[in-house]
C-alpha atoms as a PDB file:
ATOM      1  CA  UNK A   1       0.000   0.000   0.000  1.00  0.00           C
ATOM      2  CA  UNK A   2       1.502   3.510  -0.523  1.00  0.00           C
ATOM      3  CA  UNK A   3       1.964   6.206   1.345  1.00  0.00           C
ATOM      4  CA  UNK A   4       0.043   7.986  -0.884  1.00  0.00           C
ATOM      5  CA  UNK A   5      -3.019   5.497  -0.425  1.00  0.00           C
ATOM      6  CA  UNK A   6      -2.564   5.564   3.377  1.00  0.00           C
ATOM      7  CA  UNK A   7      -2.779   9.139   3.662  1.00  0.00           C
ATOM      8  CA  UNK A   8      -6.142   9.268   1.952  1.00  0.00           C
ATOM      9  CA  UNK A   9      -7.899   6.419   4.840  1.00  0.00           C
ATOM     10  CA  UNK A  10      -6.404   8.029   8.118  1.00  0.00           C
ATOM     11  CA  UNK A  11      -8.796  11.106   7.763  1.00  0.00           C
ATOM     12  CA  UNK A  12     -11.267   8.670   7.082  1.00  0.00           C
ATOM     13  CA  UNK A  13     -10.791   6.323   9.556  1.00  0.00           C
ATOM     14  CA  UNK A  14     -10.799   9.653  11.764  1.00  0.00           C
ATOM     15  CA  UNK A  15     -14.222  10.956  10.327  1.00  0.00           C
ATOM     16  CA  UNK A  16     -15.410   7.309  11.172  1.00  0.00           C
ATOM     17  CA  UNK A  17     -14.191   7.744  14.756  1.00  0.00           C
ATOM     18  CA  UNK A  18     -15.719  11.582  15.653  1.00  0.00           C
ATOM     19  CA  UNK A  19     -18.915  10.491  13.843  1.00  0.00           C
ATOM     20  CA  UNK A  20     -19.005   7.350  16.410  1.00  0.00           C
ATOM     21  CA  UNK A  21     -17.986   9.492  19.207  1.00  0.00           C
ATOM     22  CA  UNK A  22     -20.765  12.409  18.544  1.00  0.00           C
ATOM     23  CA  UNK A  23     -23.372   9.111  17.808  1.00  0.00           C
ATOM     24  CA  UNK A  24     -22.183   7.450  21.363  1.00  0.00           C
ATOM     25  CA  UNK A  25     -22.196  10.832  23.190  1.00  0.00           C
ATOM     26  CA  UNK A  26     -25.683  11.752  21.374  1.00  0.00           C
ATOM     27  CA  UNK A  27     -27.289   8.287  22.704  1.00  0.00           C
ATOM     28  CA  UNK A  28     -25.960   8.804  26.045  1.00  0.00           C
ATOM     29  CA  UNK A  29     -27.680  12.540  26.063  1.00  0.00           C
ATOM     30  CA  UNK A  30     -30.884  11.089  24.770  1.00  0.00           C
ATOM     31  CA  UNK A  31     -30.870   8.171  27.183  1.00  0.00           C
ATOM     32  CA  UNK A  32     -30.720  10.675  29.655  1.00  0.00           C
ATOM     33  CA  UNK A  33     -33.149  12.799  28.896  1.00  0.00           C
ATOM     34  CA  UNK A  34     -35.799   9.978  28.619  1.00  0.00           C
ATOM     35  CA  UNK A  35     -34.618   8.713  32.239  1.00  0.00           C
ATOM     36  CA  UNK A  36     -35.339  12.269  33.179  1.00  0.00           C
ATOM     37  CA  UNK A  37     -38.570  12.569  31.516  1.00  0.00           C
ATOM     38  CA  UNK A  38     -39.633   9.034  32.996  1.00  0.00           C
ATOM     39  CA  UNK A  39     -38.705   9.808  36.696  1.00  0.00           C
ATOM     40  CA  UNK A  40     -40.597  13.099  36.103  1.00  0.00           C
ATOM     41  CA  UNK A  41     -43.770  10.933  34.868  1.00  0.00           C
ATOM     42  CA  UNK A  42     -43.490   8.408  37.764  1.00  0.00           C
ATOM     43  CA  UNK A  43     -43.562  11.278  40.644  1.00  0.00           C
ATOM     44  CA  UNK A  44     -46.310  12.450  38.672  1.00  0.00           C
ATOM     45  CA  UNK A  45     -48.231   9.327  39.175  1.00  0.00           C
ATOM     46  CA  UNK A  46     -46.949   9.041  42.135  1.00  0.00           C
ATOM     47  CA  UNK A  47     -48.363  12.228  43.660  1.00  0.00           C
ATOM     48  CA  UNK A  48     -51.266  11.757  41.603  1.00  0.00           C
ATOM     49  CA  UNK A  49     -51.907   8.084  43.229  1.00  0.00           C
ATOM     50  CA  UNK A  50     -51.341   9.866  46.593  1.00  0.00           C
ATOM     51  CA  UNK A  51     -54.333  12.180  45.659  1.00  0.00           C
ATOM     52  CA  UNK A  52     -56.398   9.775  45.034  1.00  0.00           C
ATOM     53  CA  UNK A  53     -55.960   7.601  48.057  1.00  0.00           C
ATOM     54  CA  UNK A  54     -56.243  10.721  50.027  1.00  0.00           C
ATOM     55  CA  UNK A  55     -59.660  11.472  48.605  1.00  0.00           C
ATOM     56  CA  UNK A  56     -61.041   8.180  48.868  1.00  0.00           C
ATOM     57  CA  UNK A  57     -59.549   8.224  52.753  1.00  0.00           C
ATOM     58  CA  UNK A  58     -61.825  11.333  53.081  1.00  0.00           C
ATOM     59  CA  UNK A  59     -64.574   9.927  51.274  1.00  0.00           C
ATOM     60  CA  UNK A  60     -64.766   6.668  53.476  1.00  0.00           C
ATOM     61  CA  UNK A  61     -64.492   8.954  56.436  1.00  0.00           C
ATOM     62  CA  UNK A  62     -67.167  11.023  55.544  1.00  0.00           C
ATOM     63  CA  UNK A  63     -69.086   8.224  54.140  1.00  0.00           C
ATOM     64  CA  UNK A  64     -68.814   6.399  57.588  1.00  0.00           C
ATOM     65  CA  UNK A  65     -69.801   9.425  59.888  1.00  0.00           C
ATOM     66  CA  UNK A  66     -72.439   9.869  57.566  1.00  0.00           C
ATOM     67  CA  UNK A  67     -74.480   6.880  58.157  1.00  0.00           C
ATOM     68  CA  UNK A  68     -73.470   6.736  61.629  1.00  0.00           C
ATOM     69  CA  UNK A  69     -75.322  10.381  61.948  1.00  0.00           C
ATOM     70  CA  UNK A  70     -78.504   8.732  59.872  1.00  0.00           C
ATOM     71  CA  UNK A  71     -78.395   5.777  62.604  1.00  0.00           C
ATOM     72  CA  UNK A  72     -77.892   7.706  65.625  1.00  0.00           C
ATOM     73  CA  UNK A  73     -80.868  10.643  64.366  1.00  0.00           C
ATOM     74  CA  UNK A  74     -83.072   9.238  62.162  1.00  0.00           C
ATOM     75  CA  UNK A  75     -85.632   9.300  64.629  1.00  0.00           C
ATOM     76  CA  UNK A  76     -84.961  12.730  65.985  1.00  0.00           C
ATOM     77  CA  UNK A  77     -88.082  14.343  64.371  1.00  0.00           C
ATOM     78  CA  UNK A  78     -90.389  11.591  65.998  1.00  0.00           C
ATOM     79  CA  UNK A  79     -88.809  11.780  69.210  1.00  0.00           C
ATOM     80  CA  UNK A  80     -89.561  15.489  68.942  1.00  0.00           C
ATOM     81  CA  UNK A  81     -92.707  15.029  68.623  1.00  0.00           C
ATOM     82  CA  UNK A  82     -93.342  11.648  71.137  1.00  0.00           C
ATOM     83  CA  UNK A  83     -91.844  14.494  73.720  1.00  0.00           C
ATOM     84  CA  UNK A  84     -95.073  16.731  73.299  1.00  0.00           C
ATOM     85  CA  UNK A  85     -97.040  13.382  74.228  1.00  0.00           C
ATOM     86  CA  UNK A  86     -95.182  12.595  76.789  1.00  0.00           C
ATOM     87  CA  UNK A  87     -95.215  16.313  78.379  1.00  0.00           C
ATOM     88  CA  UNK A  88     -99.084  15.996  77.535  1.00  0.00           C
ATOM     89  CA  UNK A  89     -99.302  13.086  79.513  1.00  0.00           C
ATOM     90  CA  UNK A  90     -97.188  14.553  82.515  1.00  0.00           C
ATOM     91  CA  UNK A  91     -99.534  17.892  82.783  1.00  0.00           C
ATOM     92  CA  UNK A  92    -102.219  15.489  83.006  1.00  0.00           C
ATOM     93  CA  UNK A  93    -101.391  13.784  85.972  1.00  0.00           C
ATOM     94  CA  UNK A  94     -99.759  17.294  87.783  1.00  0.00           C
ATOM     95  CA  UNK A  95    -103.121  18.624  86.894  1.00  0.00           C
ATOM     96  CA  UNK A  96    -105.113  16.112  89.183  1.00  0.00           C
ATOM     97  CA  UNK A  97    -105.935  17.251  93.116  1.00  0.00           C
ATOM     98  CA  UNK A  98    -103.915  15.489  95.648  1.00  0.00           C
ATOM     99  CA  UNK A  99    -107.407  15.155  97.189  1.00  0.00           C
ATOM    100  CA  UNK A 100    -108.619  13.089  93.822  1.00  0.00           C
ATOM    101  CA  UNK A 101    -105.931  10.941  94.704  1.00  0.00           C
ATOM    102  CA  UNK A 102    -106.637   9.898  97.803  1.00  0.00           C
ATOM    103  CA  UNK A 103    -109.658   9.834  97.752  1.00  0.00           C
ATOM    104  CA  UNK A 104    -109.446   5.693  97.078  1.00  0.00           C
ATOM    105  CA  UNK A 105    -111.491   5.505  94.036  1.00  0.00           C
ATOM    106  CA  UNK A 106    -110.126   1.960  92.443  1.00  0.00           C
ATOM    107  CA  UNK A 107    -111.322   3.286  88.764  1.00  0.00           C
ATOM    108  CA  UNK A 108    -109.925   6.803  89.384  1.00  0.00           C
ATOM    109  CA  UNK A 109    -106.839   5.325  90.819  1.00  0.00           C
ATOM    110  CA  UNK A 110    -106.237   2.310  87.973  1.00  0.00           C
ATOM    111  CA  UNK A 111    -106.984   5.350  85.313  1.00  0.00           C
ATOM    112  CA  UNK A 112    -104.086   7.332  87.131  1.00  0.00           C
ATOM    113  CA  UNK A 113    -101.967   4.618  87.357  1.00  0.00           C
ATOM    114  CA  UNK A 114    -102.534   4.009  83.568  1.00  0.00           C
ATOM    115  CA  UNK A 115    -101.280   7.169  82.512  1.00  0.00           C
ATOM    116  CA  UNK A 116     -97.994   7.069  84.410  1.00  0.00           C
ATOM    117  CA  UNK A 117     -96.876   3.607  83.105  1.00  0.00           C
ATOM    118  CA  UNK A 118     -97.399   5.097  79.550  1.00  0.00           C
ATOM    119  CA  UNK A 119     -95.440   7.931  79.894  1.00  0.00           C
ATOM    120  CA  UNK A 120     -92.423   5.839  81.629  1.00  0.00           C
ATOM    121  CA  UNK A 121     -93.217   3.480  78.806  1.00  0.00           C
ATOM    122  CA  UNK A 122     -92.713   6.074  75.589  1.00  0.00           C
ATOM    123  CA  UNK A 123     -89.986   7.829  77.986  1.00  0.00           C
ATOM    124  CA  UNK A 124     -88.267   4.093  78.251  1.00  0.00           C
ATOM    125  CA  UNK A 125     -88.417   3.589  74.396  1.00  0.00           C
ATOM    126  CA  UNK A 126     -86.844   6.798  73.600  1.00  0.00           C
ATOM    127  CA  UNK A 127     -84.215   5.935  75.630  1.00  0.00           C
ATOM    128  CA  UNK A 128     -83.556   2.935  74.081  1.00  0.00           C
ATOM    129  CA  UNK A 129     -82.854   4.920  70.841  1.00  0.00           C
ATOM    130  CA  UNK A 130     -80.291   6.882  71.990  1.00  0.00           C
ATOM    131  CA  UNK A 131     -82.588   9.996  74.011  1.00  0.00           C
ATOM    132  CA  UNK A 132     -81.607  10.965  77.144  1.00  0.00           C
ATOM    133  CA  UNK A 133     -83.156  13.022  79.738  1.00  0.00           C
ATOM    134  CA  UNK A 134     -81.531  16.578  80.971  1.00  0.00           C
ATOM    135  CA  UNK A 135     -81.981  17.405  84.800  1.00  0.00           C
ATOM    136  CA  UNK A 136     -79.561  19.416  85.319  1.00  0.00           C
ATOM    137  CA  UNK A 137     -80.745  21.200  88.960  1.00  0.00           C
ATOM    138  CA  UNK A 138     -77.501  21.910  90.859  1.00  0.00           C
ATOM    139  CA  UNK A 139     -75.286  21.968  87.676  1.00  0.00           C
ATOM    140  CA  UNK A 140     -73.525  24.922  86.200  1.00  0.00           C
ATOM    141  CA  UNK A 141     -75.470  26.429  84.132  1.00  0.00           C
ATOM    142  CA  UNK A 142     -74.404  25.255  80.209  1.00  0.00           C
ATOM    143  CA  UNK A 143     -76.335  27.054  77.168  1.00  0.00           C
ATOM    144  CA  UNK A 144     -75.617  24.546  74.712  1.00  0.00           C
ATOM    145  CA  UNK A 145     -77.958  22.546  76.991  1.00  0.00           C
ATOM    146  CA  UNK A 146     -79.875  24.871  79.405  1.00  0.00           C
ATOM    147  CA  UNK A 147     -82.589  27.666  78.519  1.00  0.00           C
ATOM    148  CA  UNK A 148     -82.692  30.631  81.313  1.00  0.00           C
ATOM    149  CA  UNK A 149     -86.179  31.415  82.260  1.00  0.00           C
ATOM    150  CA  UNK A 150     -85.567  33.706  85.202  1.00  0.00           C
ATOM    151  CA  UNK A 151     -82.934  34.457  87.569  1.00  0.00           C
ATOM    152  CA  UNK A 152     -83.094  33.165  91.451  1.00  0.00           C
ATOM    153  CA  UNK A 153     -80.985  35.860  93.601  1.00  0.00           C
ATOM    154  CA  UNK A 154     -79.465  33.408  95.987  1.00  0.00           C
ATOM    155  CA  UNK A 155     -75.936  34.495  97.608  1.00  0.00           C
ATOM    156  CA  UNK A 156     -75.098  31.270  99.316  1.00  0.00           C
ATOM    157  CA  UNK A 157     -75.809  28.916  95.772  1.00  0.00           C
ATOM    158  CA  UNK A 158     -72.614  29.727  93.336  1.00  0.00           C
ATOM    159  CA  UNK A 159     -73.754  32.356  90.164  1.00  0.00           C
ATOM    160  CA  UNK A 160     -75.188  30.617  87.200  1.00  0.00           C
ATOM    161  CA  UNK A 161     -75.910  27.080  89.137  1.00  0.00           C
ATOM    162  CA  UNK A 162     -79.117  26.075  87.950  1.00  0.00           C
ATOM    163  CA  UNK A 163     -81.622  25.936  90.768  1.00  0.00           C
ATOM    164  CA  UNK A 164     -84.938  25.412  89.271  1.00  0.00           C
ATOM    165  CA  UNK A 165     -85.776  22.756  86.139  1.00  0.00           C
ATOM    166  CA  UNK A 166     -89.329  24.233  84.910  1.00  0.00           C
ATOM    167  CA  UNK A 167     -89.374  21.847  81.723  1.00  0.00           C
ATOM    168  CA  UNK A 168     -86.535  18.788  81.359  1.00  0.00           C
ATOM    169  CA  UNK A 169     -84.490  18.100  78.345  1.00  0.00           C
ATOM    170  CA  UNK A 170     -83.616  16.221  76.727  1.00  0.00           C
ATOM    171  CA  UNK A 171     -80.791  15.411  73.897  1.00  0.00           C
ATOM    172  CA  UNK A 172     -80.103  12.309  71.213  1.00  0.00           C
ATOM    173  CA  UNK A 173     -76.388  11.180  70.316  1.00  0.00           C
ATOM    174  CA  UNK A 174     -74.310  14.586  70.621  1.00  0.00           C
ATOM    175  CA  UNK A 175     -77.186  17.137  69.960  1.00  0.00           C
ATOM    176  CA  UNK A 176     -79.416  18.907  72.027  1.00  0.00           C
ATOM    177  CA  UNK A 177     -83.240  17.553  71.079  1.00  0.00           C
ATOM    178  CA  UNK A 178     -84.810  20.082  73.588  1.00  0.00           C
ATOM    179  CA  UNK A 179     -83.324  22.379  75.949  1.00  0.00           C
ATOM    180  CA  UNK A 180     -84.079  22.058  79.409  1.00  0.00           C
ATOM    181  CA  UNK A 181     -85.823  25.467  80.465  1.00  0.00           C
ATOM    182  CA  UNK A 182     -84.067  26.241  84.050  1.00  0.00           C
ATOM    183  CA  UNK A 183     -83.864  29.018  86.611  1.00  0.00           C
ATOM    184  CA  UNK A 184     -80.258  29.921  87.589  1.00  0.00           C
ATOM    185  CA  UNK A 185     -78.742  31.348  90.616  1.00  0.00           C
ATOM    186  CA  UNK A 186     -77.515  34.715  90.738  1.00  0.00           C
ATOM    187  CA  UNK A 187     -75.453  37.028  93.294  1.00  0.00           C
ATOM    188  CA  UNK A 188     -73.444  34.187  94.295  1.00  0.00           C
ATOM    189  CA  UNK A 189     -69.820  33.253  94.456  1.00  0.00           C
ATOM    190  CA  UNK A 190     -68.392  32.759  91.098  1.00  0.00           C
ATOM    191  CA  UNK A 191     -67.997  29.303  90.360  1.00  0.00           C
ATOM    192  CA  UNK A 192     -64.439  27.641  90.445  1.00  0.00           C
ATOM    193  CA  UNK A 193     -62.709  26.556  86.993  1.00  0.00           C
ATOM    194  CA  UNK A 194     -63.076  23.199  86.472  1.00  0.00           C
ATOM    195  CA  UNK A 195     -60.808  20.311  85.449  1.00  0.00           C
ATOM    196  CA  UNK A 196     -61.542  19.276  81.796  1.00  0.00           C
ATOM    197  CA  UNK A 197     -64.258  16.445  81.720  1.00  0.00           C
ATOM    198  CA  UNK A 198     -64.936  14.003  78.885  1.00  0.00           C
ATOM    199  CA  UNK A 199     -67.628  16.035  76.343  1.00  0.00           C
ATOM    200  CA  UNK A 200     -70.846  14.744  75.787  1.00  0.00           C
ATOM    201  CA  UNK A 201     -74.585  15.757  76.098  1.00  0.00           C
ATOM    202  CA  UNK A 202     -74.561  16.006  79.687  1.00  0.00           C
ATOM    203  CA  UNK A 203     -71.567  16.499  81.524  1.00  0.00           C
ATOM    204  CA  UNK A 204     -69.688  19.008  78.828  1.00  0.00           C
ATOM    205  CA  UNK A 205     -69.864  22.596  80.177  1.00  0.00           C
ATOM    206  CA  UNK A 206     -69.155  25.586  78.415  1.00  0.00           C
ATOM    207  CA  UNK A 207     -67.634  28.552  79.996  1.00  0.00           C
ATOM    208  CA  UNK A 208     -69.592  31.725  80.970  1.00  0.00           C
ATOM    209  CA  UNK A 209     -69.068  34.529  82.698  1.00  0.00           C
ATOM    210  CA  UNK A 210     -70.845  34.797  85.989  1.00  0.00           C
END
């Protein structure tokens, strides 16, 4: 082969290289670009999968307090309205003379007798599905419960303890079905803070002034 010959294939051969070169070092950029734009798609997924997982989270939660709510006051409305029978019922038997009732009369008396087992009857089933009754004389007076009537000026009986229950009452689950109407000390000794208690319909208190 002559020199001549020779000198003609090395730039060749060196073309060859630099084009091999610039093809390896163009793969490697491309390769890298699509493992960037493929991490970038799988956090996308990723954060969208989070999303989602949080919304359903939130939709079983809400889901689940949802029917436990229908449970706990579907019947509120008819309870409601059993309570007017039932405070019917109790007027009734106020409204009879303590003379009537001793007066021995077996049909008076078994007609008396009568109307008290059906109130503690309708009382009972109520509170079989989930009503309670609220009695709150000597408690600290709590609005989200209680409904001031009048005031009692008593300076021995701690301001804003309820004295007087004129009408129990009475509250299903966590809400108030009816307030009890009460008449509340006043001129009294503040009363003390108290400790925090475990909330619920009866025994959670909510600050007021005195």
């Amino acid at each position: 082969m002559s020199d001549q010959t020779k000198d003609e294939r090395a730039p060749s051969e060196a073309e060859a290289a630099e084009a091999s070169a610039e093809r390896t070092e163009g793969s490697i950029d491309g390769d890298y670009e699509a493992l960037v734009r493929l991490l970038k798609e799988n956090e996308e997924l990723k954060d969208r999968a989070l999303r989602v997982a949080a919304e359903m989270e939130n939709l079983r939660r809400r889901t689940a307090r949802d029917v436990h709510d229908a449970r706990t006051y579907a019947v509120a409305n008819f309870a409601r309205d059993m309570l007017s029978v039932s405070d019917n019922l109790r007027r009734a038997l106020d409204a009879i003379p303590a003379e009537a009732k001793a007066s021995g009369d077996a049909g008076f008396k078994a007609l008396i007798e009568g109307v008290d087992l059906t109130e503690r009857a309708m009382l009972s089933a109520l509170e079989r599905h989930g009503v309670k009754k609220l009695a709150p004389e000597g408690e600290k007076f709590d609005p989200n419960f209680h409904q001031a009537m009048f005031e009692v000026p008593n300076p021995d009986v701690p301001a804003n303890t309820v004295v007087q229950v004129v009408q129990p009452g009475y509250s299903i689950g966590e809400r108030v079905l009816r307030p009890a109407m009460v008449g509340v000390a006043k001129g009294g000794p503040k009363i003390a803070a108290e400790a925090p208690v475990e909330p619920g319909p009866v025994n959670e208190q909510a600050e007021k002034d005195a």
